[in-house]
C-alpha atoms as a PDB file:
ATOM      1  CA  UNK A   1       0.000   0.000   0.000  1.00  0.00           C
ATOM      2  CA  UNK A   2       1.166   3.275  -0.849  1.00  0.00           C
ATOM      3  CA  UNK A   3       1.223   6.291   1.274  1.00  0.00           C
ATOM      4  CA  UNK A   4      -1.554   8.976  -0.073  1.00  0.00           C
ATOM      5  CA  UNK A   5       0.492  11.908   0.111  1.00  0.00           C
ATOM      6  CA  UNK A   6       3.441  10.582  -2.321  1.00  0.00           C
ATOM      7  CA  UNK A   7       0.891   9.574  -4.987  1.00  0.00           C
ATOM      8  CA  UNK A   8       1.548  12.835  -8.235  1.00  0.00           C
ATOM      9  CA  UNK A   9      -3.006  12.898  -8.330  1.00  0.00           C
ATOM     10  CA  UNK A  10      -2.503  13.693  -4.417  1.00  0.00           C
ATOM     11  CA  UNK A  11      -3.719  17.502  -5.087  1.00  0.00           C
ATOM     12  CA  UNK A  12      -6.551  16.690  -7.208  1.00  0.00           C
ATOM     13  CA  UNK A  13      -7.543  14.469  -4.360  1.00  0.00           C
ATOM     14  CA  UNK A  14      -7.081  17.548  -1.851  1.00  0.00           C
ATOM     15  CA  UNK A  15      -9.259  19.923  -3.923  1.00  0.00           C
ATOM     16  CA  UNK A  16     -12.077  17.621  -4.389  1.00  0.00           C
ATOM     17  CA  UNK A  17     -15.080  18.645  -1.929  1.00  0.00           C
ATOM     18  CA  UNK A  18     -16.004  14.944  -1.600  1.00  0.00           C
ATOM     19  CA  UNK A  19     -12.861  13.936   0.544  1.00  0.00           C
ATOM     20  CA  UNK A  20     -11.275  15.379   3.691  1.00  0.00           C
ATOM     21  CA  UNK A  21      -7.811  15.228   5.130  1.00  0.00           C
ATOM     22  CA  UNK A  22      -7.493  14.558   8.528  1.00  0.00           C
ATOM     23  CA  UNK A  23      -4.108  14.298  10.063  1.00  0.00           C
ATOM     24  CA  UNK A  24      -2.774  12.468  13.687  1.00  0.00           C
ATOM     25  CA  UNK A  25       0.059  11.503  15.410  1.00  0.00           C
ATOM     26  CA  UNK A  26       1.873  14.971  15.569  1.00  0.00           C
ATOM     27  CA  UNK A  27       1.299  15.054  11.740  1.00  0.00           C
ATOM     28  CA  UNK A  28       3.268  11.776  10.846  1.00  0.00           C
ATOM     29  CA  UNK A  29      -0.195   9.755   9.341  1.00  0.00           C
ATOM     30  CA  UNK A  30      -2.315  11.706   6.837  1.00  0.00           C
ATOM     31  CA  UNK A  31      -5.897   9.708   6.240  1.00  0.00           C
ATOM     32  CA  UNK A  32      -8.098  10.728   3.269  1.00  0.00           C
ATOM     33  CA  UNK A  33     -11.732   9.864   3.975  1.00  0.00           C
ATOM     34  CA  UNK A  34     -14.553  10.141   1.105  1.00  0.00           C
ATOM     35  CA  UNK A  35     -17.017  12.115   3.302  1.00  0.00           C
ATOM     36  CA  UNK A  36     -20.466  10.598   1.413  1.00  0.00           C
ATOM     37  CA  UNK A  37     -20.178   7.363   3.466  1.00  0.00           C
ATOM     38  CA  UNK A  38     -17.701   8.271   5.823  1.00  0.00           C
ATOM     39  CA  UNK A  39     -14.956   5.451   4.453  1.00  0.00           C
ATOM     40  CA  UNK A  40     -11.988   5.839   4.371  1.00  0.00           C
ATOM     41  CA  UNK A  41      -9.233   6.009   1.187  1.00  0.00           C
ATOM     42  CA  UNK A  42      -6.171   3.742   1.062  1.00  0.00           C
ATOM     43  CA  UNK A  43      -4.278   4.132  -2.126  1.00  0.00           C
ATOM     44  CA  UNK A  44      -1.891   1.941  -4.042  1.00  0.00           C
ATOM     45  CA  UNK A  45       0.674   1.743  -7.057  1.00  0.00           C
ATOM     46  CA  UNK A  46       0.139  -0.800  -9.658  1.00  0.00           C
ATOM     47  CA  UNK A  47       2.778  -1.623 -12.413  1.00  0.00           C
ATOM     48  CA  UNK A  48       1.665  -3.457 -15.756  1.00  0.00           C
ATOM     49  CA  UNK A  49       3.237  -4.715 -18.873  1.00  0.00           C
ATOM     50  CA  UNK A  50       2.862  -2.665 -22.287  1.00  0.00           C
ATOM     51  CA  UNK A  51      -0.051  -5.020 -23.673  1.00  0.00           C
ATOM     52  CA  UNK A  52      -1.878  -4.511 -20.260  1.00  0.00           C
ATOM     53  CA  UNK A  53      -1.204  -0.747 -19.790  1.00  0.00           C
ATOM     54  CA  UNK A  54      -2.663  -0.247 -23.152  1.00  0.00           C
ATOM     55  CA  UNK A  55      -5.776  -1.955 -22.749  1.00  0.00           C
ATOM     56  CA  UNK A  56      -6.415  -0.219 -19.118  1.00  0.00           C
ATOM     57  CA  UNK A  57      -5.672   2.714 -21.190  1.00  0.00           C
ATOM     58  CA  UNK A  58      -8.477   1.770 -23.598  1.00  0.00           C
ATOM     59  CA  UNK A  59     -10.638   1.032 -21.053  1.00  0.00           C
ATOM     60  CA  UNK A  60      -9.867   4.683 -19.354  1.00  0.00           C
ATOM     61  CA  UNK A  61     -10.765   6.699 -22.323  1.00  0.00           C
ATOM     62  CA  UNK A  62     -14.022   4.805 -23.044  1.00  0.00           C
ATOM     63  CA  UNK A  63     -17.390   7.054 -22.185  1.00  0.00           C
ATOM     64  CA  UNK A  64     -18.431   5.969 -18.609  1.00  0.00           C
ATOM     65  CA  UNK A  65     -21.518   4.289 -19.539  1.00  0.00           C
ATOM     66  CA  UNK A  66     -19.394   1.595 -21.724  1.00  0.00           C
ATOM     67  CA  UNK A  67     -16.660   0.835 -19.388  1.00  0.00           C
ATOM     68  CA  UNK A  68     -18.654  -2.507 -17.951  1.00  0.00           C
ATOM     69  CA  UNK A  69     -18.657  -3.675 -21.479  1.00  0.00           C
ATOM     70  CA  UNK A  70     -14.711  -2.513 -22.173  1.00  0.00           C
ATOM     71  CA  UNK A  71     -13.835  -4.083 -19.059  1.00  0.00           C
ATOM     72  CA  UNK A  72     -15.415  -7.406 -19.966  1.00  0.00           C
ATOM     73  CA  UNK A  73     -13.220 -10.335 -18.748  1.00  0.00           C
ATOM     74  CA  UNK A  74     -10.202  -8.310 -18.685  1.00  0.00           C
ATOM     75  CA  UNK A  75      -8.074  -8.579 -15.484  1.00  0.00           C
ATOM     76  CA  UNK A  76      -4.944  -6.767 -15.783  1.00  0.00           C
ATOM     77  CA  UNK A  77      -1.748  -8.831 -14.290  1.00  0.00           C
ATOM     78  CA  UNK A  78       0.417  -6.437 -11.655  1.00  0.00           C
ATOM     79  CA  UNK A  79       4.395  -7.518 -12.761  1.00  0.00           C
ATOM     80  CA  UNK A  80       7.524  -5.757 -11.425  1.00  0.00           C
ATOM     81  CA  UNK A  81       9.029  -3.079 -12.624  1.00  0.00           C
ATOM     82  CA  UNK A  82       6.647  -2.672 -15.553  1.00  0.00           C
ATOM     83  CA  UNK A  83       6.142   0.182 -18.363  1.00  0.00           C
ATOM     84  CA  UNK A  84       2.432   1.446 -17.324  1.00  0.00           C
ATOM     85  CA  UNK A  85       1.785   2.178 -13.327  1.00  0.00           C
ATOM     86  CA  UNK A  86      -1.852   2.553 -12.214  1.00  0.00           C
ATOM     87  CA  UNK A  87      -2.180   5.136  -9.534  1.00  0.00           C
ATOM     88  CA  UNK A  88      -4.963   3.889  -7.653  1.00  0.00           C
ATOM     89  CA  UNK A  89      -6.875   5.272  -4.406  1.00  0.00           C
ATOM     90  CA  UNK A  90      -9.886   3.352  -3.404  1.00  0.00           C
ATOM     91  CA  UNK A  91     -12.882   3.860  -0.409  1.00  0.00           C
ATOM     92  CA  UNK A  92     -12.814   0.808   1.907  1.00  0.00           C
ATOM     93  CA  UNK A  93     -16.659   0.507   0.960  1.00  0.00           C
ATOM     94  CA  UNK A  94     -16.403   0.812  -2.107  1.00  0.00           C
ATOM     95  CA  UNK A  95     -18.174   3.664  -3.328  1.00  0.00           C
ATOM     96  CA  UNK A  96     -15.261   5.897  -4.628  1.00  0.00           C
ATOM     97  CA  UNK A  97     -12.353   5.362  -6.881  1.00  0.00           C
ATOM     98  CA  UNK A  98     -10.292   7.794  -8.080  1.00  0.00           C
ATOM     99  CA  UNK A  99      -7.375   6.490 -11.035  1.00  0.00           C
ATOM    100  CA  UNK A 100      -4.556   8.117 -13.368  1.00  0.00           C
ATOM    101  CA  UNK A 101      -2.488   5.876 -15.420  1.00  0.00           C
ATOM    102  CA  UNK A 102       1.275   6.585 -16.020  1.00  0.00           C
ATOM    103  CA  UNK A 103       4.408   5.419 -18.552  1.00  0.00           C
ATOM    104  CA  UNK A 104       7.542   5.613 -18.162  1.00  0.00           C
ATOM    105  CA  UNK A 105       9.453   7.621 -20.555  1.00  0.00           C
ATOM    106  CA  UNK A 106      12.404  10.023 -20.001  1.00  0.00           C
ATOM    107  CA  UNK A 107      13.203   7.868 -16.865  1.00  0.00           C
ATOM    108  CA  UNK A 108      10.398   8.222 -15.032  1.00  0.00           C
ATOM    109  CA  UNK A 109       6.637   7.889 -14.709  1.00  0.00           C
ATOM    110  CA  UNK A 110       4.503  10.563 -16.959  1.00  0.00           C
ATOM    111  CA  UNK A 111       0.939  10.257 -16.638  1.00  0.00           C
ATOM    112  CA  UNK A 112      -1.140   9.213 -20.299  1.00  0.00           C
ATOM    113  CA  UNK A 113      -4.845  10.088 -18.140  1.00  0.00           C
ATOM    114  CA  UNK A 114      -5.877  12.653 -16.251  1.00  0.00           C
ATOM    115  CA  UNK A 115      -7.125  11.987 -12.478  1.00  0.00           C
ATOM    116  CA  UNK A 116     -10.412  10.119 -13.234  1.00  0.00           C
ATOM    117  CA  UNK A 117     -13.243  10.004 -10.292  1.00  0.00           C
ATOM    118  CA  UNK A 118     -15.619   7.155 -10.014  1.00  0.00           C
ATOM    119  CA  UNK A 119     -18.568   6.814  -7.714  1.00  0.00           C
ATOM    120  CA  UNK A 120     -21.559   4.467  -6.596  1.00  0.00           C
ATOM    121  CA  UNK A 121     -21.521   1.690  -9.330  1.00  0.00           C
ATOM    122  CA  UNK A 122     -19.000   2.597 -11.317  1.00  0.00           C
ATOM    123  CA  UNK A 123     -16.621   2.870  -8.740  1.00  0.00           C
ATOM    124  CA  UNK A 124     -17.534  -0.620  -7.882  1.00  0.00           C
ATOM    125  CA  UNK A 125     -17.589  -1.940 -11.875  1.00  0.00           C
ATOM    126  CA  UNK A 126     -13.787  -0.604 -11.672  1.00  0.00           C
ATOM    127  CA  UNK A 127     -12.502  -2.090  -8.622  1.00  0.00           C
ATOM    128  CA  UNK A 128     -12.475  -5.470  -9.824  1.00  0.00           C
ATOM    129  CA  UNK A 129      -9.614  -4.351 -12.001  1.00  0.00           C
ATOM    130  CA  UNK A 130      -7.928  -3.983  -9.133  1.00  0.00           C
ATOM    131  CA  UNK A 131      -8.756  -6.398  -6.343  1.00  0.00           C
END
């Protein structure tokens, strides 16, 4: 699990009016919590292979109400050190997901998406790519 604060969408999840920051013990732990339900946001780093990155990719810039069928049986496979790396930061319950998808080039990760926001259902049709 990755900490929050070192993830590059970390602003974007700052500004949004759906999340607050609360911090504790003397400032060390910062915990994002998606205020609608209360739950709160762990994040994580995902790396995938070129065939795999392009097809979340794919899947990313589909319109929202086709991603179920884009997604289909596709179930991305985390490897080591790959070329695409899936910034990820998930509600506990479900209910929110906010992504942006990176390559590497020039030595280091440059994000291909923007920060995308999910919520209710799609949230949850997303999180299987990642469970």
């Amino acid at each position: 699990m990755a900490n929050i604060k070192n993830l590059q969408m970390w602003n974007t999840i700052c500004a949004d009016a759906r999340i607050s920051i609360s911090k504790s013990l003397f400032g060390l732990r910062t915990t994002a919590i998606y205020t609608p339900s209360n739950s709160v946001i762990d994040a994580n780093t995902i790396e995938y292979s070129p065939a795999d990155g392009e097809h979340l990719k794919r899947i990313l810039d589909t319109p929202r109400k086709k991603i179920a069928s884009a997604i289909g049986d596709f179930r991305p496979k985390p490897i080591v050190n790959g070329n695409y790396m899936a910034e990820v930061s998930m509600s506990r319950d479900g209910a929110f997901l906010a992504i942006q998808l990176h390559q590497f080039t020039r030595m280091s990760y440059e994000p291909v998406t923007g920060v995308l926001i999910f919520e209710g259902d799609e949230a949850r049709t997303l999180r299987q790519l990642f469970a």
